[in-house]
N, C-alpha and C. Protein backbone atom coordinates (compact mmCIF):
# COMPACT_ATOMS: atom_id res chain seq x y z
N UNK A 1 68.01 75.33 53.27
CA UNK A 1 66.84 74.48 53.07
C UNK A 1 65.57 75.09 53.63
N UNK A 2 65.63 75.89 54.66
CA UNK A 2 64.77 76.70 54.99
C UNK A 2 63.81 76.02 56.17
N UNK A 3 63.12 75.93 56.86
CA UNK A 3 62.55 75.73 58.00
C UNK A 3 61.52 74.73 57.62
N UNK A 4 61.33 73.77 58.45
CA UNK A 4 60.23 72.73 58.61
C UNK A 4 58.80 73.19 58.71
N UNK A 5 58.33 72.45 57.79
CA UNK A 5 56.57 73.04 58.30
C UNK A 5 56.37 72.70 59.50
N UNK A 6 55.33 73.50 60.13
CA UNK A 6 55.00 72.74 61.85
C UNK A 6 53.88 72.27 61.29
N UNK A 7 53.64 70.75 62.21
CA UNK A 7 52.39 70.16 61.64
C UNK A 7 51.69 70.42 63.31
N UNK A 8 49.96 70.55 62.96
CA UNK A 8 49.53 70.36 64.22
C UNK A 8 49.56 71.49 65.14
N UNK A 9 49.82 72.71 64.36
CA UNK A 9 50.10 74.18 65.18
C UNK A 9 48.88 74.23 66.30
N UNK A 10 47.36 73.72 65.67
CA UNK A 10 46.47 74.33 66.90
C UNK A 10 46.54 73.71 68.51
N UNK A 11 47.51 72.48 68.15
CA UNK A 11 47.41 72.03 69.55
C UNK A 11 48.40 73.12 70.23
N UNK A 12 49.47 73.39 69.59
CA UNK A 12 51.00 73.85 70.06
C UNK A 12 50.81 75.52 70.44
N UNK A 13 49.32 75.91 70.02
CA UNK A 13 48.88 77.52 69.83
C UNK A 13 48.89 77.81 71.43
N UNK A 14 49.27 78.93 71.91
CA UNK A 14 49.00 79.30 73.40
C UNK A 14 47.90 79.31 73.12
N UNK A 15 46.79 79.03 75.01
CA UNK A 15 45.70 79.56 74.86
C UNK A 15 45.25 81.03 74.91
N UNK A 16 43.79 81.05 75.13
CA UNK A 16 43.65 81.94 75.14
C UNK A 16 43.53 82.73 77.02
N UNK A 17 44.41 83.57 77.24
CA UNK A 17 44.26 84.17 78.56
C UNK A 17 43.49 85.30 78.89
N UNK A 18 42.63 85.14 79.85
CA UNK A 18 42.07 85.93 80.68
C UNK A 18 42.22 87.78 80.16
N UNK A 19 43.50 87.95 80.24
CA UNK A 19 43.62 89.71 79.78
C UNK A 19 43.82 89.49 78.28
N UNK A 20 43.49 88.50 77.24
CA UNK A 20 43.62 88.52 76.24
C UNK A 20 42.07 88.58 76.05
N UNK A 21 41.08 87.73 76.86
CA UNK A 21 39.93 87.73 76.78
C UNK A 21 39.30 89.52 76.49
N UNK A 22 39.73 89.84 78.21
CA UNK A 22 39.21 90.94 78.34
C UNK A 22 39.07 92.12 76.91
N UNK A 23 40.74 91.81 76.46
CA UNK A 23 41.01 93.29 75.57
C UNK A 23 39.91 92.24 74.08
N UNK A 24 40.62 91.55 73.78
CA UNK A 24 39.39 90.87 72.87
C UNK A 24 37.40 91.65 73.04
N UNK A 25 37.61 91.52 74.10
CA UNK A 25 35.97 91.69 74.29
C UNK A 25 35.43 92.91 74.11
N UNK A 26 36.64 93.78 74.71
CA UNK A 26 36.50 95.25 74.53
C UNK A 26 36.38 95.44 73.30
N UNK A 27 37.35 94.99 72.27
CA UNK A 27 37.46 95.80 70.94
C UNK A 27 36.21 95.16 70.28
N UNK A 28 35.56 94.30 70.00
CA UNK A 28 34.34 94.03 69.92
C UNK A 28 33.06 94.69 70.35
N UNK A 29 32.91 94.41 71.64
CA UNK A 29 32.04 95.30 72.01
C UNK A 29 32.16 97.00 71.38
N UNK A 30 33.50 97.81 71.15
CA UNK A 30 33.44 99.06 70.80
C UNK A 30 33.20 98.84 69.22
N UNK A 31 33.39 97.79 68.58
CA UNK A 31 33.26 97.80 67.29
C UNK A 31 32.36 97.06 66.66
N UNK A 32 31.45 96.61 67.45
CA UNK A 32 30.28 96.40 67.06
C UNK A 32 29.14 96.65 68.05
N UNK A 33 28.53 97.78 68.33
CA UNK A 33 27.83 98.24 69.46
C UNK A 33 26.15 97.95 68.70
N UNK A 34 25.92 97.97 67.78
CA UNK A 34 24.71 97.51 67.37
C UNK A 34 24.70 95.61 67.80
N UNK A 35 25.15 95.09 68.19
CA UNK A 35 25.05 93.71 68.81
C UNK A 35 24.78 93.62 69.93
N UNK A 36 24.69 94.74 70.96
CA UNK A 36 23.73 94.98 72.07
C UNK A 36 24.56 94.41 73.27
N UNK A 37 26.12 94.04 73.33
CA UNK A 37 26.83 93.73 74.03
C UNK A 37 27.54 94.47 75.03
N UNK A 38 27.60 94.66 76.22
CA UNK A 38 27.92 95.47 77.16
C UNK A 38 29.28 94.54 78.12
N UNK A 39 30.48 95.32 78.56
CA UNK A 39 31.04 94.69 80.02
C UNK A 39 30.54 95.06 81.06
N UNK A 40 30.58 93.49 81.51
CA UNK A 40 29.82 93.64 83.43
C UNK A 40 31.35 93.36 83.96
N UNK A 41 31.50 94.84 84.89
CA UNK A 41 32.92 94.19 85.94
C UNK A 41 32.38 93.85 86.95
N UNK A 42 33.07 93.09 87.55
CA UNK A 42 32.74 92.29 89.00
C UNK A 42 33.49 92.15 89.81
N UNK A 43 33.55 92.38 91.36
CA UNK A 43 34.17 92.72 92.38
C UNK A 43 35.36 91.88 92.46
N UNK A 44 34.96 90.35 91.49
CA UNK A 44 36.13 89.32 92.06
C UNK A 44 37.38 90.04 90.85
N UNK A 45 37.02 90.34 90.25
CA UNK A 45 37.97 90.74 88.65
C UNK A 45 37.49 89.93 87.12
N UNK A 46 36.52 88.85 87.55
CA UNK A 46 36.44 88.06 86.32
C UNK A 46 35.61 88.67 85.69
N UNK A 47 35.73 89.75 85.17
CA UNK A 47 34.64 90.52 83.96
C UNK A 47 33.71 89.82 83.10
N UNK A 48 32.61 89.91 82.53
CA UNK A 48 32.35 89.48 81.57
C UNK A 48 31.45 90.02 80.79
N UNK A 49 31.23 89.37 79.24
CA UNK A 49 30.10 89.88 78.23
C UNK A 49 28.74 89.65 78.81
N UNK A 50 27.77 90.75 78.29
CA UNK A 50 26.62 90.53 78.68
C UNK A 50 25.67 91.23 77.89
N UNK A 51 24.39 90.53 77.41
CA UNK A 51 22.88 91.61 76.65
C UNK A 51 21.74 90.80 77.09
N UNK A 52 20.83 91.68 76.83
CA UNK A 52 19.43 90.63 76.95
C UNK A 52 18.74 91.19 75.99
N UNK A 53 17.90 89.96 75.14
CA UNK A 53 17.56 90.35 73.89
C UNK A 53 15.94 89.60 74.10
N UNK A 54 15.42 89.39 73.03
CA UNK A 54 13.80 88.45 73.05
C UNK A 54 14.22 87.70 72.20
N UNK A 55 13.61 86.44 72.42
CA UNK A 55 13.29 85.19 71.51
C UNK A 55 11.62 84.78 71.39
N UNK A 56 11.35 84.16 70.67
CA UNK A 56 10.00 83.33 70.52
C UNK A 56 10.17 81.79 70.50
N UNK A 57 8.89 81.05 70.82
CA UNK A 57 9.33 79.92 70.52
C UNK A 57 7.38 79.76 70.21
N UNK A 58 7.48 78.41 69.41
CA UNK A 58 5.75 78.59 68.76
C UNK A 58 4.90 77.70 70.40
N UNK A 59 3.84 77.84 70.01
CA UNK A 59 2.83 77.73 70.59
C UNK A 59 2.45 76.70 70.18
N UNK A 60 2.26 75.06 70.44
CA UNK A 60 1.56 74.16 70.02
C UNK A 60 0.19 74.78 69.80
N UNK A 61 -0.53 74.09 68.47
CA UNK A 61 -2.07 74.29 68.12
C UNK A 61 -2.97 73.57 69.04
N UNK A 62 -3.80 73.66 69.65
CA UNK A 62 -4.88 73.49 70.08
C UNK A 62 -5.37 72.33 69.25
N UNK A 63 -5.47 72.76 68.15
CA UNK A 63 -6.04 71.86 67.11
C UNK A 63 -5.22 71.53 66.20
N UNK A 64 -4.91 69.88 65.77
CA UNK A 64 -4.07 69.09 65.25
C UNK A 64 -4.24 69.12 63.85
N UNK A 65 -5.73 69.38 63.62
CA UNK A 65 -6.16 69.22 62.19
C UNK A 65 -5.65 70.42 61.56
N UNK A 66 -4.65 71.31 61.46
CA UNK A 66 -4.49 72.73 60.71
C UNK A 66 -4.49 72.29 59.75
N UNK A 67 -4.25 73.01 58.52
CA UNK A 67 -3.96 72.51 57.30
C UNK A 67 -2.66 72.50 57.09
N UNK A 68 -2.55 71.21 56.33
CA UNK A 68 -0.96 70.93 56.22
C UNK A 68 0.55 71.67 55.42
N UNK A 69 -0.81 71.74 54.43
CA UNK A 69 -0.20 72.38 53.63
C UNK A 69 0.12 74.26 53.69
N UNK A 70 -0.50 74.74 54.89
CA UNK A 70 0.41 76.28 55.00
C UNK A 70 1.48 76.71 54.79
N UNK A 71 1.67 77.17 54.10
CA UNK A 71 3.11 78.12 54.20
C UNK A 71 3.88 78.67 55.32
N UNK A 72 5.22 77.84 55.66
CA UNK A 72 5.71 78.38 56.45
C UNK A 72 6.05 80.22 56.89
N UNK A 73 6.30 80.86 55.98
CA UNK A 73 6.26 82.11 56.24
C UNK A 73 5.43 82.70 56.06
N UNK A 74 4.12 82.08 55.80
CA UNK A 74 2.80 83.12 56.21
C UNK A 74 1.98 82.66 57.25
N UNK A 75 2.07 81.92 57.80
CA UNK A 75 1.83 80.88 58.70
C UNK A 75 1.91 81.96 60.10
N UNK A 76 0.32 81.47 60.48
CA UNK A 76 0.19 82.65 62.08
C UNK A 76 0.42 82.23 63.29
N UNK A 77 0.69 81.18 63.35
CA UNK A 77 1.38 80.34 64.65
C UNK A 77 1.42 81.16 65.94
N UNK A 78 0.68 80.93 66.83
CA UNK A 78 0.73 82.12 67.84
C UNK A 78 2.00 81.56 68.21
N UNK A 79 2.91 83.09 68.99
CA UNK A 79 4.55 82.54 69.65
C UNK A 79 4.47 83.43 70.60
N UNK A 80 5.14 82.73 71.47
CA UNK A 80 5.48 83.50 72.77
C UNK A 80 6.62 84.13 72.80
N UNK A 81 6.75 85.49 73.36
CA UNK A 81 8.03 86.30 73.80
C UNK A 81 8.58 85.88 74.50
N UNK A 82 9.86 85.99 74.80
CA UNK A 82 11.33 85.22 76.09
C UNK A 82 12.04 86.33 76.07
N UNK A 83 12.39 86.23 77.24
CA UNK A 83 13.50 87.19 77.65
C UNK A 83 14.89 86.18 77.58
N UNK A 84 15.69 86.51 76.74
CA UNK A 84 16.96 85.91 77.27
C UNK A 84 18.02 86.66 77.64
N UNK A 85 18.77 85.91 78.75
CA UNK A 85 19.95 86.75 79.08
C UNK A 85 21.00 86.40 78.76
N UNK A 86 22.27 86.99 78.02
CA UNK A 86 23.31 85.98 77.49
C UNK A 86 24.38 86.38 78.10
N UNK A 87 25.41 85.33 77.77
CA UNK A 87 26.61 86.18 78.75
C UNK A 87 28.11 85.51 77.95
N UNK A 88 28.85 85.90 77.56
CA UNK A 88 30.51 85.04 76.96
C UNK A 88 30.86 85.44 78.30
N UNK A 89 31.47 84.62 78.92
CA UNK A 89 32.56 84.39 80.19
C UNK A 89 33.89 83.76 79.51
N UNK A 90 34.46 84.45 80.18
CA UNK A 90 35.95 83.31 80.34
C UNK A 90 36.27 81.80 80.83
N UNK A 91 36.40 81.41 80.87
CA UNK A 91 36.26 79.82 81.22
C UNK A 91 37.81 79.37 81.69
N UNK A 92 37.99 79.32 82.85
CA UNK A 92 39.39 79.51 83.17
C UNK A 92 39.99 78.17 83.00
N UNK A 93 38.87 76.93 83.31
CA UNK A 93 39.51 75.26 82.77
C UNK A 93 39.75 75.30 81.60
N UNK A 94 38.93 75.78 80.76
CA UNK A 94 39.34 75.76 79.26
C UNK A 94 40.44 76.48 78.23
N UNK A 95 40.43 77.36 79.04
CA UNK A 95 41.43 79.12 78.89
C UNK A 95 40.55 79.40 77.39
N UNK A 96 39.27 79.07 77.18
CA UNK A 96 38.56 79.90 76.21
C UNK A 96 37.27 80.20 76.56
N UNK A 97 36.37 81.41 76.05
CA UNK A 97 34.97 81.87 76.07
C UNK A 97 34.29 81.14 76.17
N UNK A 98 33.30 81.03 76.87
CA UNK A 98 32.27 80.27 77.24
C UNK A 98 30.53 81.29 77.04
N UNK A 99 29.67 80.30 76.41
CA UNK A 99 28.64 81.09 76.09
C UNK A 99 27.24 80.67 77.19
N UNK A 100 26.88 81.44 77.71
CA UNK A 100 25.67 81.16 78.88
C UNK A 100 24.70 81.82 78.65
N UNK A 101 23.68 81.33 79.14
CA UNK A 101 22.21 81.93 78.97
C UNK A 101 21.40 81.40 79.86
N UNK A 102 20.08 82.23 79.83
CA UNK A 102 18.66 82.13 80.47
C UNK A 102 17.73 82.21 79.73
N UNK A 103 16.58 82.06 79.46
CA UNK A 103 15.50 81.82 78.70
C UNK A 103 14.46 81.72 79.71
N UNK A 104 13.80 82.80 80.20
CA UNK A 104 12.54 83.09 80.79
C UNK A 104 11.26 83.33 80.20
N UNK A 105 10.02 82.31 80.03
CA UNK A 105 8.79 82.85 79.43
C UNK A 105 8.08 84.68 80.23
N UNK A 106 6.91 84.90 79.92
CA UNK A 106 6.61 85.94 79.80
C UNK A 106 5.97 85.74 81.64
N UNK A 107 5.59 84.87 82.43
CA UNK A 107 5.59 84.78 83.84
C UNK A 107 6.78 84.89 84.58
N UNK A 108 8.26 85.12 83.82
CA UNK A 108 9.56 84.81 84.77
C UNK A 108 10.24 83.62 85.07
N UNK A 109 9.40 82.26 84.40
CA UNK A 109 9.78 80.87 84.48
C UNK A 109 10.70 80.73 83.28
N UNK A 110 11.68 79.92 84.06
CA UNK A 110 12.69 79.44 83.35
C UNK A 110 12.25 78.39 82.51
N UNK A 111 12.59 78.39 80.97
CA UNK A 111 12.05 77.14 80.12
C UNK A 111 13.00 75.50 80.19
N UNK A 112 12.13 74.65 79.88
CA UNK A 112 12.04 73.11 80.36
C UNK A 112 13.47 72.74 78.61
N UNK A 113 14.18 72.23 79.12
CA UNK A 113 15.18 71.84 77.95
C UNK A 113 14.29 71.98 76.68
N UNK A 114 13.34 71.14 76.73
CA UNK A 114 12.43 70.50 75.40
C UNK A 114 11.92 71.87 74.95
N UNK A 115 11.38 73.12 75.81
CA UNK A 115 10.73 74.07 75.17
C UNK A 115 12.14 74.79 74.90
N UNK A 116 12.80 74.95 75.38
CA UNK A 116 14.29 75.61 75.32
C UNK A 116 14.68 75.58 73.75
N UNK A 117 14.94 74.57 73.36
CA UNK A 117 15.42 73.70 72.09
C UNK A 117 14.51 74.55 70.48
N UNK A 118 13.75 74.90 71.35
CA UNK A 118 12.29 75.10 70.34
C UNK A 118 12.40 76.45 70.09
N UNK A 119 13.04 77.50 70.32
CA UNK A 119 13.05 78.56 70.37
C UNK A 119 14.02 79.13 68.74
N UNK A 120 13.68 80.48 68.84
CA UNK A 120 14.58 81.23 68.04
C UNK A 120 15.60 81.58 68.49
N UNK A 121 15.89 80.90 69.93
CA UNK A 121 18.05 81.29 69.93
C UNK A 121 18.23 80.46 69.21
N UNK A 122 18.30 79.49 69.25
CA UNK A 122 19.00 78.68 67.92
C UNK A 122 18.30 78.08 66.71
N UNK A 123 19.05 77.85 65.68
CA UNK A 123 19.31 77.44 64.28
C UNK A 123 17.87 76.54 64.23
N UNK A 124 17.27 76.60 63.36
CA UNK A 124 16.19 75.24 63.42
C UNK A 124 16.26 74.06 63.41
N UNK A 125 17.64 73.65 62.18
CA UNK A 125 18.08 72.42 62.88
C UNK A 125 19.81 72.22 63.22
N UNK A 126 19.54 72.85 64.89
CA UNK A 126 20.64 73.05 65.48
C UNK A 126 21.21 71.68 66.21
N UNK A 127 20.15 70.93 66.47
CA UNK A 127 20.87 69.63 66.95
C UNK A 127 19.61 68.53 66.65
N UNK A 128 20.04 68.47 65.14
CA UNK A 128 19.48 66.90 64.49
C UNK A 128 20.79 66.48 64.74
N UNK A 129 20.03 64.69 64.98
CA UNK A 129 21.32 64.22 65.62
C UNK A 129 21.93 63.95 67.01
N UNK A 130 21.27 64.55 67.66
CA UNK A 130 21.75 64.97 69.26
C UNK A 130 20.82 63.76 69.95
N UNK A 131 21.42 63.47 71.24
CA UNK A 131 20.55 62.76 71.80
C UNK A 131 20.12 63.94 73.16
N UNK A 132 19.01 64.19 73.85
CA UNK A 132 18.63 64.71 74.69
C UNK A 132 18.04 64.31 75.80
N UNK A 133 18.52 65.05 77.20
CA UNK A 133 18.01 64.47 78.37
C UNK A 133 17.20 65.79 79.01
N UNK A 134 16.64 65.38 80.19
CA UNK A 134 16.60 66.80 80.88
C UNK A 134 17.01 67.63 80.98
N UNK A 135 18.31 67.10 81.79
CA UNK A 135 19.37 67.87 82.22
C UNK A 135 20.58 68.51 80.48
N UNK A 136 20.31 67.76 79.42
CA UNK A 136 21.37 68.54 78.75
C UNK A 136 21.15 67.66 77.30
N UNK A 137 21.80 68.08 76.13
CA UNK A 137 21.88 67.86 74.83
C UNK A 137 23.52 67.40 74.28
N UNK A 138 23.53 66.54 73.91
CA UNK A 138 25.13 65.64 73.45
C UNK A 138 24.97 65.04 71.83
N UNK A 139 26.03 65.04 71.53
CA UNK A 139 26.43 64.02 70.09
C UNK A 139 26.63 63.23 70.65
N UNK A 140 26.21 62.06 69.66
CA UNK A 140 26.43 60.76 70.11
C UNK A 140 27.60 60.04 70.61
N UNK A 141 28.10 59.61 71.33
CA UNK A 141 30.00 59.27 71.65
C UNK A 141 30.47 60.19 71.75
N UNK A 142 30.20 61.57 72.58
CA UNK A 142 30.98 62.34 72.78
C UNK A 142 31.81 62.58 74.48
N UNK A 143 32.44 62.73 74.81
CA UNK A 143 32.86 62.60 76.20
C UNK A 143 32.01 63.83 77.07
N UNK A 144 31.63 64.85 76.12
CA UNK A 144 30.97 66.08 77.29
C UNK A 144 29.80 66.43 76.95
N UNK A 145 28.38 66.75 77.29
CA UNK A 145 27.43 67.46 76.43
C UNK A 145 27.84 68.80 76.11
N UNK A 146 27.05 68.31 74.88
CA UNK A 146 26.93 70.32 73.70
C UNK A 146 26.43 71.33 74.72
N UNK A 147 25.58 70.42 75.45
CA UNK A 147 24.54 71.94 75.74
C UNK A 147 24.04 71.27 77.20
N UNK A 148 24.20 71.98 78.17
CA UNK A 148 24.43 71.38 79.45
C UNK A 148 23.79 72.63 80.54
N UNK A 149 23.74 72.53 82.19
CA UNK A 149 23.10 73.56 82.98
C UNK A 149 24.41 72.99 83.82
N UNK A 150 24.43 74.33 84.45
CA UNK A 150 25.30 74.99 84.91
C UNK A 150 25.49 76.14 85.71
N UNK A 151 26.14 76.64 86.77
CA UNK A 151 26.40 77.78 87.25
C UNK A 151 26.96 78.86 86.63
N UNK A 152 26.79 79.88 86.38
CA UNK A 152 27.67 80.99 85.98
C UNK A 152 28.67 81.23 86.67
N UNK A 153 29.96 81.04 85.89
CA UNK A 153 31.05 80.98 86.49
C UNK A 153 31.90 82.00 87.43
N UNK A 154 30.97 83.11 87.21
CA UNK A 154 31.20 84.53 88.22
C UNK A 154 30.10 84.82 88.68
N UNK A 155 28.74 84.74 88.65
CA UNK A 155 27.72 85.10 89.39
C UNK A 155 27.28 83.89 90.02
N UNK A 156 27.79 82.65 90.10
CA UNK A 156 27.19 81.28 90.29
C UNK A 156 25.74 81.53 90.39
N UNK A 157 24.82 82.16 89.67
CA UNK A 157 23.42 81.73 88.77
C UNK A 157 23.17 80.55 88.09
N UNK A 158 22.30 79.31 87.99
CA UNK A 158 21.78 78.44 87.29
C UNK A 158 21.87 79.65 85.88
N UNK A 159 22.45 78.81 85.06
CA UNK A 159 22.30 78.80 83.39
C UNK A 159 22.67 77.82 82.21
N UNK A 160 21.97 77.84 81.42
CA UNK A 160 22.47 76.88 80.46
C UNK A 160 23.60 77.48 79.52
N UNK A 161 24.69 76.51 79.41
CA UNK A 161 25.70 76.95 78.51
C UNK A 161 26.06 75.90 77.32
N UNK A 162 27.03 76.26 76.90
CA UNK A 162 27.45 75.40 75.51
C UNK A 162 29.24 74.90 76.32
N UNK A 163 29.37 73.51 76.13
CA UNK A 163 30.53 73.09 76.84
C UNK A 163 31.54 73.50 76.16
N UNK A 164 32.75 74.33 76.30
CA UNK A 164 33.69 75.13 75.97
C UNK A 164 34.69 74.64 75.43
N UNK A 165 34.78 72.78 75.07
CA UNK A 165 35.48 72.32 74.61
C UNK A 165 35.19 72.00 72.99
N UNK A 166 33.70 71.86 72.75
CA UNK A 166 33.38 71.85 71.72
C UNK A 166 33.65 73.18 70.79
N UNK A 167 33.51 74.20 71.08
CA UNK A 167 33.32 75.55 70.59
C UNK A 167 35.34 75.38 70.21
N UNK A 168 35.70 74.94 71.65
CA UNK A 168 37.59 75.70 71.51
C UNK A 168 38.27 74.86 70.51
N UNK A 169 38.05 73.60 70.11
CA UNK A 169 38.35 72.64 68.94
C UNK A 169 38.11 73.07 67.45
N UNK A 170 37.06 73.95 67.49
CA UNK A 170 36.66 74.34 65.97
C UNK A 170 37.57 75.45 65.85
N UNK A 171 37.72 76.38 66.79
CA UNK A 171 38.57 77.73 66.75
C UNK A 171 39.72 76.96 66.67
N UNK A 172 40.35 76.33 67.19
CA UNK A 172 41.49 75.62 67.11
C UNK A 172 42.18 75.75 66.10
N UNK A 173 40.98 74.89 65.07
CA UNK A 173 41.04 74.46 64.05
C UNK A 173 41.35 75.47 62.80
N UNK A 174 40.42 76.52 62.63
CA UNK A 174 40.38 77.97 62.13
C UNK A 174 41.89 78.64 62.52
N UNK A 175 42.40 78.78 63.94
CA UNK A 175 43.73 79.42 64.27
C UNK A 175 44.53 78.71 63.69
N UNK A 176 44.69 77.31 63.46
CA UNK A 176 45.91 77.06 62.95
C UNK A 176 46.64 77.46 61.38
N UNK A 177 45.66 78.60 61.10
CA UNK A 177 46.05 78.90 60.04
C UNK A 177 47.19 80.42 60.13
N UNK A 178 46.86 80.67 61.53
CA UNK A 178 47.44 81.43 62.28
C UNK A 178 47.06 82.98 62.01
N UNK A 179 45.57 83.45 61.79
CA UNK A 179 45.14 84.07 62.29
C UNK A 179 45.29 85.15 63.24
N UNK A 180 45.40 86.67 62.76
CA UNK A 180 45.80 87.31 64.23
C UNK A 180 44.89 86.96 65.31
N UNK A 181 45.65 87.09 66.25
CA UNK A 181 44.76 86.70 67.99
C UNK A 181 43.89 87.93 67.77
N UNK A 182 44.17 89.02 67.51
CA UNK A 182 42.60 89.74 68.09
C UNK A 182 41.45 88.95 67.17
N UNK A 183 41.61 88.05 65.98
CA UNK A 183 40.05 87.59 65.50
C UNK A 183 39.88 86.58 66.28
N UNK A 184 40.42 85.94 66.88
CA UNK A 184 39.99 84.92 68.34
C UNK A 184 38.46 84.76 68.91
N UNK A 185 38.11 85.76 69.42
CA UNK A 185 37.35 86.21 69.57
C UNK A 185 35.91 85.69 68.41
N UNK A 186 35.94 86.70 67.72
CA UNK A 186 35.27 86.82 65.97
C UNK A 186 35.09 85.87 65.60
N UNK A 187 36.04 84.45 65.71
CA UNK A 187 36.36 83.71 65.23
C UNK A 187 35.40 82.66 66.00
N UNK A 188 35.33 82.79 67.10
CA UNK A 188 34.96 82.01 67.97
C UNK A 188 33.09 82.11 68.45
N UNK A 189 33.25 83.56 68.13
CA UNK A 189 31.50 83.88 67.86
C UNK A 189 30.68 83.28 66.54
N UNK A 190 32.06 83.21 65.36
CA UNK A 190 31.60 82.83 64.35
C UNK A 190 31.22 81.36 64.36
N UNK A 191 32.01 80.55 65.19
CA UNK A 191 31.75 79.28 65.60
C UNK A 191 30.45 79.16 66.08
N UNK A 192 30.21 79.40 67.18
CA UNK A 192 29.14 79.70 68.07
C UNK A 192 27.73 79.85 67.27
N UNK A 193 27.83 80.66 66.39
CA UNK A 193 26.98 81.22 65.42
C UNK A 193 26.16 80.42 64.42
N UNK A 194 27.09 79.16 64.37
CA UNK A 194 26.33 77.84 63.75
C UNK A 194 25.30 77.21 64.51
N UNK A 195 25.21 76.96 65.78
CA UNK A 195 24.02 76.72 66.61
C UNK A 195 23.14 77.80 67.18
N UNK A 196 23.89 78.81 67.61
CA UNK A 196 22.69 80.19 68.25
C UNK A 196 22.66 80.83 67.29
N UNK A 197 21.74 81.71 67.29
CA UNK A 197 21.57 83.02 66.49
C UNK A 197 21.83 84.03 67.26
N UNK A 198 22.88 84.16 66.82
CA UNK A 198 23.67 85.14 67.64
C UNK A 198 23.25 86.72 66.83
């Protein structure tokens, strides 16, 4: 008769571990080196991804009256440069990748959620829908925020991250098709990739 389907494989999937992380990260990083991704080792052992790239975010007008009708892509909008710093960590509560960042204007100040939001790391409309506080960005009825501040989980640095449960549910979802583990990873950036511009 031949074997039962398994229903529900992504719950039943091992996670993802730490030296699975690591070699994951490696073969990435060597195979896609135009993505500007480097390993940081660290004294404790918890390695992690790391680049720093620029973002913009626009410049409110001075003057309200512009014309309305401009064209978005010809449109001169003064924008400011950002330094961001990004980082995939391991996330050892979750046993999956975790995505962190910084967003510094051009004085070294860290940006305010609201200007944060506004930027070219993420999607333009990356969270219609969301309700927002100071401290962090959530779907409505959800038990954790999307987008939350936080320590870096090996440098304990203030950074904003993306909560690791949201991201590990969609991969979940994608693995249960059973997927080799090295696209884990890939798979999981590709997730990711719907809100940042990665």
């Amino acid at each position: 008769m031949g074997t039962q389907p398994q229903t529900h494989q992504h719950s039943t999937r091992d996670p993802m571990l730490r030296p699975q992380f690591t070699t994951a990260a490696d073969a990435y990083i060597k195979s896609h080196p135009h993505k500007g991704w480097t390993w940081q080792n660290h004294p404790s052992g918890y390695g992690y991804m790391t680049r720093s790239c620029q973002h913009t975010r626009r410049i409110p007008e001075a003057d309200s009256d512009a014309e309305p009708d401009t064209d978005d892509a010809t449109a001169t909008t003064p924008q400011e440069t950002l330094t961001c710093k990004q980082y995939i960590v391991y996330s050892a509560t979750f046993q999956v990748p975790a995505f962190y960042f910084t967003l510094h204007d051009a004085a070294g100040s860290p940006l305010a959620l609201d200007d944060l939001v506004r930027t070219t790391l993420f999607h333009r409309f990356a969270f219609e829908g969301t309700e927002s506080t100071s401290f962090g960005v959530s779907l409505p009825g959800s038990a954790f925020p999307l987008l939350s501040q936080g320590d870096h989980p090996t440098l304990g640095t203030p950074c904003w991250y993306f909560h690791p449960c949201e991201s590990a549910a969609a991969v979940e979802e994608i693995m249960a098709e059973r997927t080799s583990e090295s696209q884990w990873l890939e798979i999981w950036l590709m997730v990711c990739g719907q809100v940042v511009n990665m």
